[in-house]
PDB file of N, CA and C in Angstrom:
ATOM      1  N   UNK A   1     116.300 121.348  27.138  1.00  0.00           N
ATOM      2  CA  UNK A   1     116.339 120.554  25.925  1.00  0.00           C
ATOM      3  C   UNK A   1     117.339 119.420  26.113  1.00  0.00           C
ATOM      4  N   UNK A   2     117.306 118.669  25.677  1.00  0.00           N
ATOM      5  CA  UNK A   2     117.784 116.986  25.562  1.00  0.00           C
ATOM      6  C   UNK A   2     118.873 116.870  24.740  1.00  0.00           C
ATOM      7  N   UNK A   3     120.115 117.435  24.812  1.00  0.00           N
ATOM      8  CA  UNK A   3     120.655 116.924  23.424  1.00  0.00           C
ATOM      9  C   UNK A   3     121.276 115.750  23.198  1.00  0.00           C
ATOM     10  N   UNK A   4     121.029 114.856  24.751  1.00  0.00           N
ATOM     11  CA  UNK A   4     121.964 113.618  24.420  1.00  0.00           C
ATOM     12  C   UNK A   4     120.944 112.780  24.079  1.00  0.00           C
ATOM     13  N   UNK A   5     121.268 110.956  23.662  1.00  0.00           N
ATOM     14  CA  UNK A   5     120.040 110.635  23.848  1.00  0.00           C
ATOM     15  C   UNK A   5     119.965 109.812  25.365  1.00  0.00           C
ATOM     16  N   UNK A   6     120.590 110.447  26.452  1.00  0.00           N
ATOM     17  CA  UNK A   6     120.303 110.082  27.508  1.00  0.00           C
ATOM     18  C   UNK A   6     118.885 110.533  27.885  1.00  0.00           C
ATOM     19  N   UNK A   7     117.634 109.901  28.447  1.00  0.00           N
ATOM     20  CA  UNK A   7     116.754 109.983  28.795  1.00  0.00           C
ATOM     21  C   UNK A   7     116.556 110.916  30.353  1.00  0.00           C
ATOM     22  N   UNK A   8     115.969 111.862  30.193  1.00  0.00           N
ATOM     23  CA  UNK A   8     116.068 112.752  31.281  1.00  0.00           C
ATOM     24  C   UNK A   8     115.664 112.325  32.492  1.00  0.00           C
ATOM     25  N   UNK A   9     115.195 111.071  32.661  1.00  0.00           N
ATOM     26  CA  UNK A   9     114.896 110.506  34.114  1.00  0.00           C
ATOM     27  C   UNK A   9     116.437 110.106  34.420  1.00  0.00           C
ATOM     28  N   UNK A  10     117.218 109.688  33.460  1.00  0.00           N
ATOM     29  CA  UNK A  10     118.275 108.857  33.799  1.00  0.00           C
ATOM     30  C   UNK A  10     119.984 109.720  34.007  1.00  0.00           C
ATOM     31  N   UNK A  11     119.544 111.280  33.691  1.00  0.00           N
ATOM     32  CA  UNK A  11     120.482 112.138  33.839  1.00  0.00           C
ATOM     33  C   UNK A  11     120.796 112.224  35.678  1.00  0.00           C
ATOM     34  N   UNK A  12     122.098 112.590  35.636  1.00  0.00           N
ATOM     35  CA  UNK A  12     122.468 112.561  37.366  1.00  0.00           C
ATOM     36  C   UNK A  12     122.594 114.190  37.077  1.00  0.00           C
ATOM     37  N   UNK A  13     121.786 114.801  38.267  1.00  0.00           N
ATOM     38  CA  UNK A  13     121.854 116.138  38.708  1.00  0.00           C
ATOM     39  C   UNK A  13     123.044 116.665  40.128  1.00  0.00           C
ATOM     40  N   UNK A  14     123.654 117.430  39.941  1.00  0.00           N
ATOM     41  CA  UNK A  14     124.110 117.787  41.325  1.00  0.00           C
ATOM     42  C   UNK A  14     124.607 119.340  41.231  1.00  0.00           C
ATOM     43  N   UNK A  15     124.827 119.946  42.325  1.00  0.00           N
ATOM     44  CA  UNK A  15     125.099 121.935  42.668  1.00  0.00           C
ATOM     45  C   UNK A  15     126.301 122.010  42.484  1.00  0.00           C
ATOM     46  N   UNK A  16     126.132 122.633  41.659  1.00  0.00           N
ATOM     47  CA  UNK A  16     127.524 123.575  41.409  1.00  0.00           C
ATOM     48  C   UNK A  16     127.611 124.746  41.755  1.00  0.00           C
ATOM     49  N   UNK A  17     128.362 125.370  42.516  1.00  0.00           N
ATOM     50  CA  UNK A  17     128.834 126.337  42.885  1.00  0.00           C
ATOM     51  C   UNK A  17     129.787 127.076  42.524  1.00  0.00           C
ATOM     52  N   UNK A  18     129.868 128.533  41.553  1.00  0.00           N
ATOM     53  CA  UNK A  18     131.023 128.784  40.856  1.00  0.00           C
ATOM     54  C   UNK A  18     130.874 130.613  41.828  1.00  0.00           C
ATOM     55  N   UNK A  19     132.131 130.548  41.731  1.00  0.00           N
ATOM     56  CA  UNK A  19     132.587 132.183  42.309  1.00  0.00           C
ATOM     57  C   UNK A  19     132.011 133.405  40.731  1.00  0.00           C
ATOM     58  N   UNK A  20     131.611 134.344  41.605  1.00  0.00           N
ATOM     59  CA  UNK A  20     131.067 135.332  40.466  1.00  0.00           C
ATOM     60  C   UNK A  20     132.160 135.299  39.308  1.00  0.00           C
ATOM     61  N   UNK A  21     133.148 135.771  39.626  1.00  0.00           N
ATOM     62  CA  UNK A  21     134.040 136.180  38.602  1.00  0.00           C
ATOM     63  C   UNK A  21     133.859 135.204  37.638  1.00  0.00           C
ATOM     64  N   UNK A  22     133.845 133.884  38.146  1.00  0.00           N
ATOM     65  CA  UNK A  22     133.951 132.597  37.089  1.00  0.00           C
ATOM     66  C   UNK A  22     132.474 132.549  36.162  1.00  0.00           C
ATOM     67  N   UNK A  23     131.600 132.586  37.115  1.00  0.00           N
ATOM     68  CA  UNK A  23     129.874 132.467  36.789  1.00  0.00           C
ATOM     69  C   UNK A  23     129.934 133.962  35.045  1.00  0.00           C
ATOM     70  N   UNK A  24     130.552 135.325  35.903  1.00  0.00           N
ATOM     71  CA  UNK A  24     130.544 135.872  34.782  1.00  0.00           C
ATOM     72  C   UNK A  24     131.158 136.019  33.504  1.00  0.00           C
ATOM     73  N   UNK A  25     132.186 135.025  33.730  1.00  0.00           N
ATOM     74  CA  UNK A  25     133.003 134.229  32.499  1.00  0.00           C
ATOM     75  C   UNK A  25     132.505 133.527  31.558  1.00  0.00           C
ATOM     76  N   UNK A  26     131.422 132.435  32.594  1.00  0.00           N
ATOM     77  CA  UNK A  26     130.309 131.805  31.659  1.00  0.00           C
ATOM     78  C   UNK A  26     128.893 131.965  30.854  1.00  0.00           C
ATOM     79  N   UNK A  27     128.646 133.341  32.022  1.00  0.00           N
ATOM     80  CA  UNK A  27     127.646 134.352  31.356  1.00  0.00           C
ATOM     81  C   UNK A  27     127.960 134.851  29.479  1.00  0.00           C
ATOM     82  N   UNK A  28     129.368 135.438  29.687  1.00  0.00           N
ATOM     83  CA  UNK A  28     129.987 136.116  28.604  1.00  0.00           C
ATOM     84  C   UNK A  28     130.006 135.237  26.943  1.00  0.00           C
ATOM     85  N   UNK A  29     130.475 133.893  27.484  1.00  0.00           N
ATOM     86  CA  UNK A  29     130.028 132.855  26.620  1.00  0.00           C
ATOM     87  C   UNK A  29     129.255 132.612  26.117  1.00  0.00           C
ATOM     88  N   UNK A  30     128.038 132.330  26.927  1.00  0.00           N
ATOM     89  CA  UNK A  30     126.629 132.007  26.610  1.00  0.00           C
ATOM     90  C   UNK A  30     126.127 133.025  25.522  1.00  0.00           C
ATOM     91  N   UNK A  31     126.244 134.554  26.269  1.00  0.00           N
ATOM     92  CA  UNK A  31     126.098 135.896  25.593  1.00  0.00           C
ATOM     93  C   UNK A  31     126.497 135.686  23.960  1.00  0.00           C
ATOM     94  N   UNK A  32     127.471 135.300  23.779  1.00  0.00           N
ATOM     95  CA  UNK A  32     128.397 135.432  22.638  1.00  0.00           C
ATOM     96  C   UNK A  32     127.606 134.311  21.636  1.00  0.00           C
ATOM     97  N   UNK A  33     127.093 133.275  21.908  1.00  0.00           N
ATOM     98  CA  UNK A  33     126.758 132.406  21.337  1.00  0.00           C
ATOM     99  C   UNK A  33     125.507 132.883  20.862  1.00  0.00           C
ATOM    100  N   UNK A  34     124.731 133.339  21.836  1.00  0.00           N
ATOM    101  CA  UNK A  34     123.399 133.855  21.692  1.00  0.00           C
ATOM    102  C   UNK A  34     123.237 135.183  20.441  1.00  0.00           C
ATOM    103  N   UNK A  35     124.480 135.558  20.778  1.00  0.00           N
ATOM    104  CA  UNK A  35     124.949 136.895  19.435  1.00  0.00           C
ATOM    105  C   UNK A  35     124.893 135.903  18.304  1.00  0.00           C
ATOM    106  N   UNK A  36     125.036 135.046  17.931  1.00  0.00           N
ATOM    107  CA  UNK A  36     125.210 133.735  17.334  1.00  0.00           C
ATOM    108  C   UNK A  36     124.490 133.464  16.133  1.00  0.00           C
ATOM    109  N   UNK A  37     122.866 133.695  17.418  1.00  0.00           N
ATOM    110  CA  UNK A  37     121.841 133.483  16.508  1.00  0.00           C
ATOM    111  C   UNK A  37     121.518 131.731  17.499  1.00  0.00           C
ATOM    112  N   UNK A  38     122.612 131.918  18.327  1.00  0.00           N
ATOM    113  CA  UNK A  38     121.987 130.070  18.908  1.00  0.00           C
ATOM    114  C   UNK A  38     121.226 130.394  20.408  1.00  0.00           C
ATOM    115  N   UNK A  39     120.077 130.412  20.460  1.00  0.00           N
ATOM    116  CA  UNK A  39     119.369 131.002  21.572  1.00  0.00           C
ATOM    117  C   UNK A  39     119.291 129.898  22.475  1.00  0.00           C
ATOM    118  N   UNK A  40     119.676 128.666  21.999  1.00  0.00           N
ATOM    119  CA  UNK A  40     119.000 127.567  22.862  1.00  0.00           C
ATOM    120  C   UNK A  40     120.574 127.022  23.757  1.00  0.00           C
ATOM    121  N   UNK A  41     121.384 127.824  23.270  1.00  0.00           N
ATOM    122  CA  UNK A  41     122.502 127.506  24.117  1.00  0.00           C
ATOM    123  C   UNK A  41     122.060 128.443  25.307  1.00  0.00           C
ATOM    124  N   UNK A  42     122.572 127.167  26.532  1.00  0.00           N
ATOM    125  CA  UNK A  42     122.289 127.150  28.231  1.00  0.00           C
ATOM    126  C   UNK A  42     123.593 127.377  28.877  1.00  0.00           C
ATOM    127  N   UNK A  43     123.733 128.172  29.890  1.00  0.00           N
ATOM    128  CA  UNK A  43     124.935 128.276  31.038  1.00  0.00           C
ATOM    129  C   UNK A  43     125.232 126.886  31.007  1.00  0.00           C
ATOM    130  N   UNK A  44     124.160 125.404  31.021  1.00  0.00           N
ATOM    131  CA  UNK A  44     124.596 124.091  31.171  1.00  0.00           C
ATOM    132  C   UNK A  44     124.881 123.632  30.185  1.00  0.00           C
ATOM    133  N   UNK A  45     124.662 124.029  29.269  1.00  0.00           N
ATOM    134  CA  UNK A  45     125.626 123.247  27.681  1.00  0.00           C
ATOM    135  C   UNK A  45     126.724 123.871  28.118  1.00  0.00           C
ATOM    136  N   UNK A  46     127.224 125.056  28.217  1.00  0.00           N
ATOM    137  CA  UNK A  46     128.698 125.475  28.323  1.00  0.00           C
ATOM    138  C   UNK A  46     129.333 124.181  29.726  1.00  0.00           C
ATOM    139  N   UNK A  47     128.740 124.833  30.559  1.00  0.00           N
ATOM    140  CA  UNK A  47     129.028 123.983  31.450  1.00  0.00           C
ATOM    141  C   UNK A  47     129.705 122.340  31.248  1.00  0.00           C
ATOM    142  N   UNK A  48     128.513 121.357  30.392  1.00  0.00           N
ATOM    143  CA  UNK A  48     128.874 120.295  30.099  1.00  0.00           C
ATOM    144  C   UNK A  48     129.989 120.336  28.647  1.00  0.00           C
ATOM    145  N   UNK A  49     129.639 121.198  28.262  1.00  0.00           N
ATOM    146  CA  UNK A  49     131.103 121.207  27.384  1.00  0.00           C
ATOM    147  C   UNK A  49     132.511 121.305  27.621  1.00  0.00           C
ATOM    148  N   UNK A  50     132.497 122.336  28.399  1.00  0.00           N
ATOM    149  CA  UNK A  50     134.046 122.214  29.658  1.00  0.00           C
ATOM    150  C   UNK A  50     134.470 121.233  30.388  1.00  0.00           C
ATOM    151  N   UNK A  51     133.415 120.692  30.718  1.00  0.00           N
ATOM    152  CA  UNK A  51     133.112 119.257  31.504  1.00  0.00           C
ATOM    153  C   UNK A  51     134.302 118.423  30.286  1.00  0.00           C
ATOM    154  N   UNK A  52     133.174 117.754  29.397  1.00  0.00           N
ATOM    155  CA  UNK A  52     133.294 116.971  28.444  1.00  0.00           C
ATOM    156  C   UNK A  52     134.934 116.988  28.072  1.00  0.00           C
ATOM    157  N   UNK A  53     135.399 118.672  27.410  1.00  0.00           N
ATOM    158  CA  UNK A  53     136.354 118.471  27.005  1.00  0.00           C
ATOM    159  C   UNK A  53     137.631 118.323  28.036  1.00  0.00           C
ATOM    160  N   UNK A  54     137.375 119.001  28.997  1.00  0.00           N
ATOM    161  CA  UNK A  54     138.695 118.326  30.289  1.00  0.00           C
ATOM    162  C   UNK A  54     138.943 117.087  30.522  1.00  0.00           C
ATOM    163  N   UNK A  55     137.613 115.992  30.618  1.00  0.00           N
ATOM    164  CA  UNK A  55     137.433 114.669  30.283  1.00  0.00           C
ATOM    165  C   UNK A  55     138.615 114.045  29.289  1.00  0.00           C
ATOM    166  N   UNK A  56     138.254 114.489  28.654  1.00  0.00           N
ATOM    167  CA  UNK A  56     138.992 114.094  27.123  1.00  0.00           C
ATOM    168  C   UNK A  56     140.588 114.333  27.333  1.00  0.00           C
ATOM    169  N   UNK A  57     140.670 115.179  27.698  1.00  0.00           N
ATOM    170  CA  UNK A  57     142.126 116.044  27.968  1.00  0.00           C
ATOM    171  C   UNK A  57     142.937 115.013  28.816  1.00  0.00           C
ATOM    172  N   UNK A  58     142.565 114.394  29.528  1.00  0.00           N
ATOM    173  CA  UNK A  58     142.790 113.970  30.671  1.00  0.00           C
ATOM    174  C   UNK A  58     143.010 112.917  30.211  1.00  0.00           C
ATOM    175  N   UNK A  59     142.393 111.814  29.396  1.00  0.00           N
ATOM    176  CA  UNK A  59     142.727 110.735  28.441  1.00  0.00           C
ATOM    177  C   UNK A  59     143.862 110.733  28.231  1.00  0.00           C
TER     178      UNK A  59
END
């Protein structure tokens, strides 16, 4: 799903590689959200949200 209005041809893709322990950190998240009632939250929304807000942080 799309939530920006960046156009999905124009999104940059690249591999991420996370160590289990971390991967099941982000599992746990996702999980929790999904308890939620928000099913459409993705390992990559978390992902770009951590992203996003370190971004910011860093400002």
């Amino acid at each position: 799903m799309n939530n920006t209005k960046t156009p999905t041809a124009e999104k940059v893709m690249f591999p991420l590689r996370l160590p289990p322990d971390m991967y099941k950190e982000i599992r746990k998240i996702v999980a929790i959200e999904h308890e939620k009632g928000n099913y459409r939250y993705s390992t990559n929304d978390c992902l770009t949200q951590i992203i996003e807000k370190g971004l910011k942080e860093k400002k």
